[in-house]
N, C-alpha and C. Protein backbone atom coordinates (compact mmCIF):
# COMPACT_ATOMS: atom_id res chain seq x y z
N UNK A 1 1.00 -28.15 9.32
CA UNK A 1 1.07 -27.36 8.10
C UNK A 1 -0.26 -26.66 7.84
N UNK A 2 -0.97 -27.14 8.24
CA UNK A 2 -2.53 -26.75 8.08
C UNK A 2 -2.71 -25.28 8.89
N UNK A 3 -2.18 -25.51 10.01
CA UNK A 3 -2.69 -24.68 11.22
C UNK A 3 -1.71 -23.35 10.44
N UNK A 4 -0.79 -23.44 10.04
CA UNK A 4 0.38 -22.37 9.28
C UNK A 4 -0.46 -21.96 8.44
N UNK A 5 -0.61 -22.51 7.27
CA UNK A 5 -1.75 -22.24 5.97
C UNK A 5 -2.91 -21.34 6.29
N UNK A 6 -3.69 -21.49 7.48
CA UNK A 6 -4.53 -20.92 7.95
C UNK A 6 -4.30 -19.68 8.58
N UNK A 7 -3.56 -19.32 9.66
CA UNK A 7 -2.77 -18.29 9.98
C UNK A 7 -2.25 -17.40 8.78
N UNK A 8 -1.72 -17.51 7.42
CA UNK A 8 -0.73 -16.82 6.57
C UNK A 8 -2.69 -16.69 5.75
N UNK A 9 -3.49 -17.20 5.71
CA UNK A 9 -4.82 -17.14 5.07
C UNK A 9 -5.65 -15.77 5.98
N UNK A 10 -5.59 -15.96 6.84
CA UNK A 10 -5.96 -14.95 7.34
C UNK A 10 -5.01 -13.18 7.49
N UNK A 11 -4.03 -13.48 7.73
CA UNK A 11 -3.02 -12.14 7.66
C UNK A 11 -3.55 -11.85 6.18
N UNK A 12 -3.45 -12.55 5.19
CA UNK A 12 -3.48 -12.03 3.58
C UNK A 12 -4.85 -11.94 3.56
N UNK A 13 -6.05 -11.68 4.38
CA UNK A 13 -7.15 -11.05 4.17
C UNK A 13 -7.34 -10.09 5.14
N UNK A 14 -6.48 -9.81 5.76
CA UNK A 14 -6.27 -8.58 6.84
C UNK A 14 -5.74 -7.61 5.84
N UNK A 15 -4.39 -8.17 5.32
CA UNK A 15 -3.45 -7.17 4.99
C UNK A 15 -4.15 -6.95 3.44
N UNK A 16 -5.23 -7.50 2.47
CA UNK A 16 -6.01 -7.02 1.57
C UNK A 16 -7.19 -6.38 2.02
N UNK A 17 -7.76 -6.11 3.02
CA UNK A 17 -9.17 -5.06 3.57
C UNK A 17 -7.49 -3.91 3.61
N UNK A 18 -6.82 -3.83 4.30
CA UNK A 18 -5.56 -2.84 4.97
C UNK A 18 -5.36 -1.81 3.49
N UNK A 19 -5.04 -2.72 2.67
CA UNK A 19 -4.12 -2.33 1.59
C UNK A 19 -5.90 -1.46 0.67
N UNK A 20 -6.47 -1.91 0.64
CA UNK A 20 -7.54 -1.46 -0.42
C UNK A 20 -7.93 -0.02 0.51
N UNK A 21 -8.25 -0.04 2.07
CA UNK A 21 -8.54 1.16 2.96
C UNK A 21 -7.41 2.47 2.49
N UNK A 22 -6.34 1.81 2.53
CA UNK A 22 -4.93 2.88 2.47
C UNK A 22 -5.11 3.41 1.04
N UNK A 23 -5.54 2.60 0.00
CA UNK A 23 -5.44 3.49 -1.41
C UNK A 23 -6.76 4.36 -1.57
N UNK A 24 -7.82 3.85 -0.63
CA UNK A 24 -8.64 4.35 -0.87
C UNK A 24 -8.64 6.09 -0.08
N UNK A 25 -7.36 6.32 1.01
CA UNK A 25 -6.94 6.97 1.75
C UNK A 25 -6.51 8.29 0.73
N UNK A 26 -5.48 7.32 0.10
CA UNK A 26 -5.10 8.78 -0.45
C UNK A 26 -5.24 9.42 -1.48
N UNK A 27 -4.40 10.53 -2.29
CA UNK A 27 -4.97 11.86 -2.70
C UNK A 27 -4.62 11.20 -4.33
N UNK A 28 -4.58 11.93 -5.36
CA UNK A 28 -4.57 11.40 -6.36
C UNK A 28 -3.48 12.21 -6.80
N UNK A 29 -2.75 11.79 -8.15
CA UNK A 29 -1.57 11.85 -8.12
C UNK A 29 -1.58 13.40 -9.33
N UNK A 30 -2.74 13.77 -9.65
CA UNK A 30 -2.20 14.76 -10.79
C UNK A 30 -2.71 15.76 -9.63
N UNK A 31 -2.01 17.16 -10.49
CA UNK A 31 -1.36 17.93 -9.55
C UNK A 31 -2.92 19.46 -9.91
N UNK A 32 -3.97 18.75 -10.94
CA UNK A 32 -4.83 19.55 -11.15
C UNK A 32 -4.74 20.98 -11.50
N UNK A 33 -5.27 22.17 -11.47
CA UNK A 33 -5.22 23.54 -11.50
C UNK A 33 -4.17 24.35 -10.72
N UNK A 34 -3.45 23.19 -9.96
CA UNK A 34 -2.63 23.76 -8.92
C UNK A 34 -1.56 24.07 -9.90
N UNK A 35 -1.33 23.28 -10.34
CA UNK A 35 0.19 23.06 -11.42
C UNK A 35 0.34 24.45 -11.97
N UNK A 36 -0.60 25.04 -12.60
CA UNK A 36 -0.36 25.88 -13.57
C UNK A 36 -0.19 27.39 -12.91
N UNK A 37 -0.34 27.67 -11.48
CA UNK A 37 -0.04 28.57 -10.86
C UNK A 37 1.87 28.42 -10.41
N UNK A 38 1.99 27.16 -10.09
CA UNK A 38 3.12 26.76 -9.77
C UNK A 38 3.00 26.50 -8.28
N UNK A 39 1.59 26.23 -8.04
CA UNK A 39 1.73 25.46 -6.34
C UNK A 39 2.41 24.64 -5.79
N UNK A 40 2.22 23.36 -7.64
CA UNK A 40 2.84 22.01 -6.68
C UNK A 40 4.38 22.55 -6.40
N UNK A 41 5.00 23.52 -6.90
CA UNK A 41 6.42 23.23 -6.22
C UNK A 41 6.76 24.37 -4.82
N UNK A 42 5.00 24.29 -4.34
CA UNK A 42 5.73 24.71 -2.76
C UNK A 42 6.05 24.03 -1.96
N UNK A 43 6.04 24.13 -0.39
CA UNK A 43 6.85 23.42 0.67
C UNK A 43 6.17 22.54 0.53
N UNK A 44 4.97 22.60 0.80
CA UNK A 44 4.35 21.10 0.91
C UNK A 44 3.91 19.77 -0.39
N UNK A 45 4.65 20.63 -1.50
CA UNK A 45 4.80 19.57 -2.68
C UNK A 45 6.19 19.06 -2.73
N UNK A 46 6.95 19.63 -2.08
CA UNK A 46 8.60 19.25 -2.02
C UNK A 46 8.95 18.41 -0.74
N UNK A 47 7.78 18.45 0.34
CA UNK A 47 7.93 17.58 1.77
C UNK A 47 6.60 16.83 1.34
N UNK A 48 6.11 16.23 0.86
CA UNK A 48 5.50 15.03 0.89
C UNK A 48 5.70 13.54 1.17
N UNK A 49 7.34 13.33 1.48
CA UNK A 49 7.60 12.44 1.97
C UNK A 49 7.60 12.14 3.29
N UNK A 50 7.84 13.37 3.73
CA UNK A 50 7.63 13.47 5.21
C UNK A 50 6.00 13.93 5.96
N UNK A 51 5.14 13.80 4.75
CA UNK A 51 3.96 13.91 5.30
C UNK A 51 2.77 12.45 5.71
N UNK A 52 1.61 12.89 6.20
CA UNK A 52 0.56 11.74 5.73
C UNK A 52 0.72 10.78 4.51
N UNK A 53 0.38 11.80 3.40
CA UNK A 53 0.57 11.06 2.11
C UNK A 53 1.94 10.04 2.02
N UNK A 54 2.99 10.90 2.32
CA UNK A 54 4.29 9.85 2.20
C UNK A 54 4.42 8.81 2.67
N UNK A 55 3.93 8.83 4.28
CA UNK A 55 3.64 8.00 4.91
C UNK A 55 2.47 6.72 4.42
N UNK A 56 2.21 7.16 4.04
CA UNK A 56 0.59 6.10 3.67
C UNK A 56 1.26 5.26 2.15
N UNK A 57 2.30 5.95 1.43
CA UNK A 57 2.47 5.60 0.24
C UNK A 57 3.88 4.56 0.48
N UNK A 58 4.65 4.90 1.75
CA UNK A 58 5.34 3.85 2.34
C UNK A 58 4.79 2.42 2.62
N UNK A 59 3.59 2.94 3.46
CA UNK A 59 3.34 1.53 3.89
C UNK A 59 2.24 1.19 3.07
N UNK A 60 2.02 1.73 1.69
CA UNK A 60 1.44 0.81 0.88
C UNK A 60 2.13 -0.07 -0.12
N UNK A 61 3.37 0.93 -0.25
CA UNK A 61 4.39 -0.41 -0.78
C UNK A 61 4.98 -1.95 0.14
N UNK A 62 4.69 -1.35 1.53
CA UNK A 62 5.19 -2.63 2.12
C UNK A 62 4.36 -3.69 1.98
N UNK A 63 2.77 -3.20 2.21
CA UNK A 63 2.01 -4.17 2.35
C UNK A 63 1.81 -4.54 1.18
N UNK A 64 1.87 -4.26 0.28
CA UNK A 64 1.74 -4.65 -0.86
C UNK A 64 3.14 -6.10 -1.56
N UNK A 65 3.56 -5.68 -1.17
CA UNK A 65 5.51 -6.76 -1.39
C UNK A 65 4.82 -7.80 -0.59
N UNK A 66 4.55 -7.46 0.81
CA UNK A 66 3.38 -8.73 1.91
C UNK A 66 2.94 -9.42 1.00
N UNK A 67 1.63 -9.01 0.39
CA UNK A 67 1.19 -8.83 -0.21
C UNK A 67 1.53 -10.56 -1.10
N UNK A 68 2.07 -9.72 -2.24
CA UNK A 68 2.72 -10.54 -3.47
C UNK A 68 3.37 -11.74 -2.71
N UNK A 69 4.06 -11.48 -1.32
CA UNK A 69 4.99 -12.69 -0.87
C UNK A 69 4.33 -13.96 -0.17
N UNK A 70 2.65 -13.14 0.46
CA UNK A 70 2.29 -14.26 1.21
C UNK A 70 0.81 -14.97 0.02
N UNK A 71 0.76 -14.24 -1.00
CA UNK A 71 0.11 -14.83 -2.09
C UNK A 71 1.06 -16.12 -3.21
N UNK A 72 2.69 -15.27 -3.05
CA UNK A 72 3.14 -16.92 -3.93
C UNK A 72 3.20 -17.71 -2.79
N UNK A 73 3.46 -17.81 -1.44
CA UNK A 73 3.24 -18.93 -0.75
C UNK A 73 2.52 -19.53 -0.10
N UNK A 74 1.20 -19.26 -0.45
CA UNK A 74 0.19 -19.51 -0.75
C UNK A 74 -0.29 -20.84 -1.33
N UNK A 75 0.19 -20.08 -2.53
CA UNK A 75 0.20 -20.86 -4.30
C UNK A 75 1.33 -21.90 -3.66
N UNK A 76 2.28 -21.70 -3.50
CA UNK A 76 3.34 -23.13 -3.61
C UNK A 76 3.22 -24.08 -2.37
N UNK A 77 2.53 -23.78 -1.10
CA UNK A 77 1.86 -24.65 -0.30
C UNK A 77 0.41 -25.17 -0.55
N UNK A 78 -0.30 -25.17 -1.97
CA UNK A 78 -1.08 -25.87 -2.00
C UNK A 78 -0.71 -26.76 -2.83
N UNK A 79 0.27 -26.59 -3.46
CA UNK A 79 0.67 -27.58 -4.38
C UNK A 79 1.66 -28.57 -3.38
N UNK A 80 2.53 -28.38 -2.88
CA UNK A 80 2.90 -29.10 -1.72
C UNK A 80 2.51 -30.39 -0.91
């Protein structure tokens, strides 16, 4: 159980350096001076899912759920 504990201890300080790099990655969410020309609703404000950004905002939700899942079991294998 130990050797497990240790293994899931280390991924959850991988996947927290991972997760803090990725937000620190991307762009910020207001749409600035652009808005008021009507930029954000060109191609590339309407395909952002299929870009970098989308991409990066995917797998910051995953790691993040990681995240939350290998932090409560964590918590309920020390009490264990």
């Amino acid at each position: 159980m130990a050797v497990l504990r240790t293994i899931l201890t280390v991924v959850f300080i991988i996947i927290c350096v991972v997760v803090s790099a990725i937000v620190l990655l991307q762009e910020g969410k207001s749409a600035g001076l652009g808005s008021i020309g009507g930029a954000a609703e060109s191609y590339w404000g309407k395909n952002k899912g299929r870009s970098m950004e989308g991409a990066l905002v995917k797998v910051t939700r995953i790691l993040t759920i990681l995240f939350l899942v290998i932090a409560i079991i964590l918590n309920i294998s020390r009490f264990g």
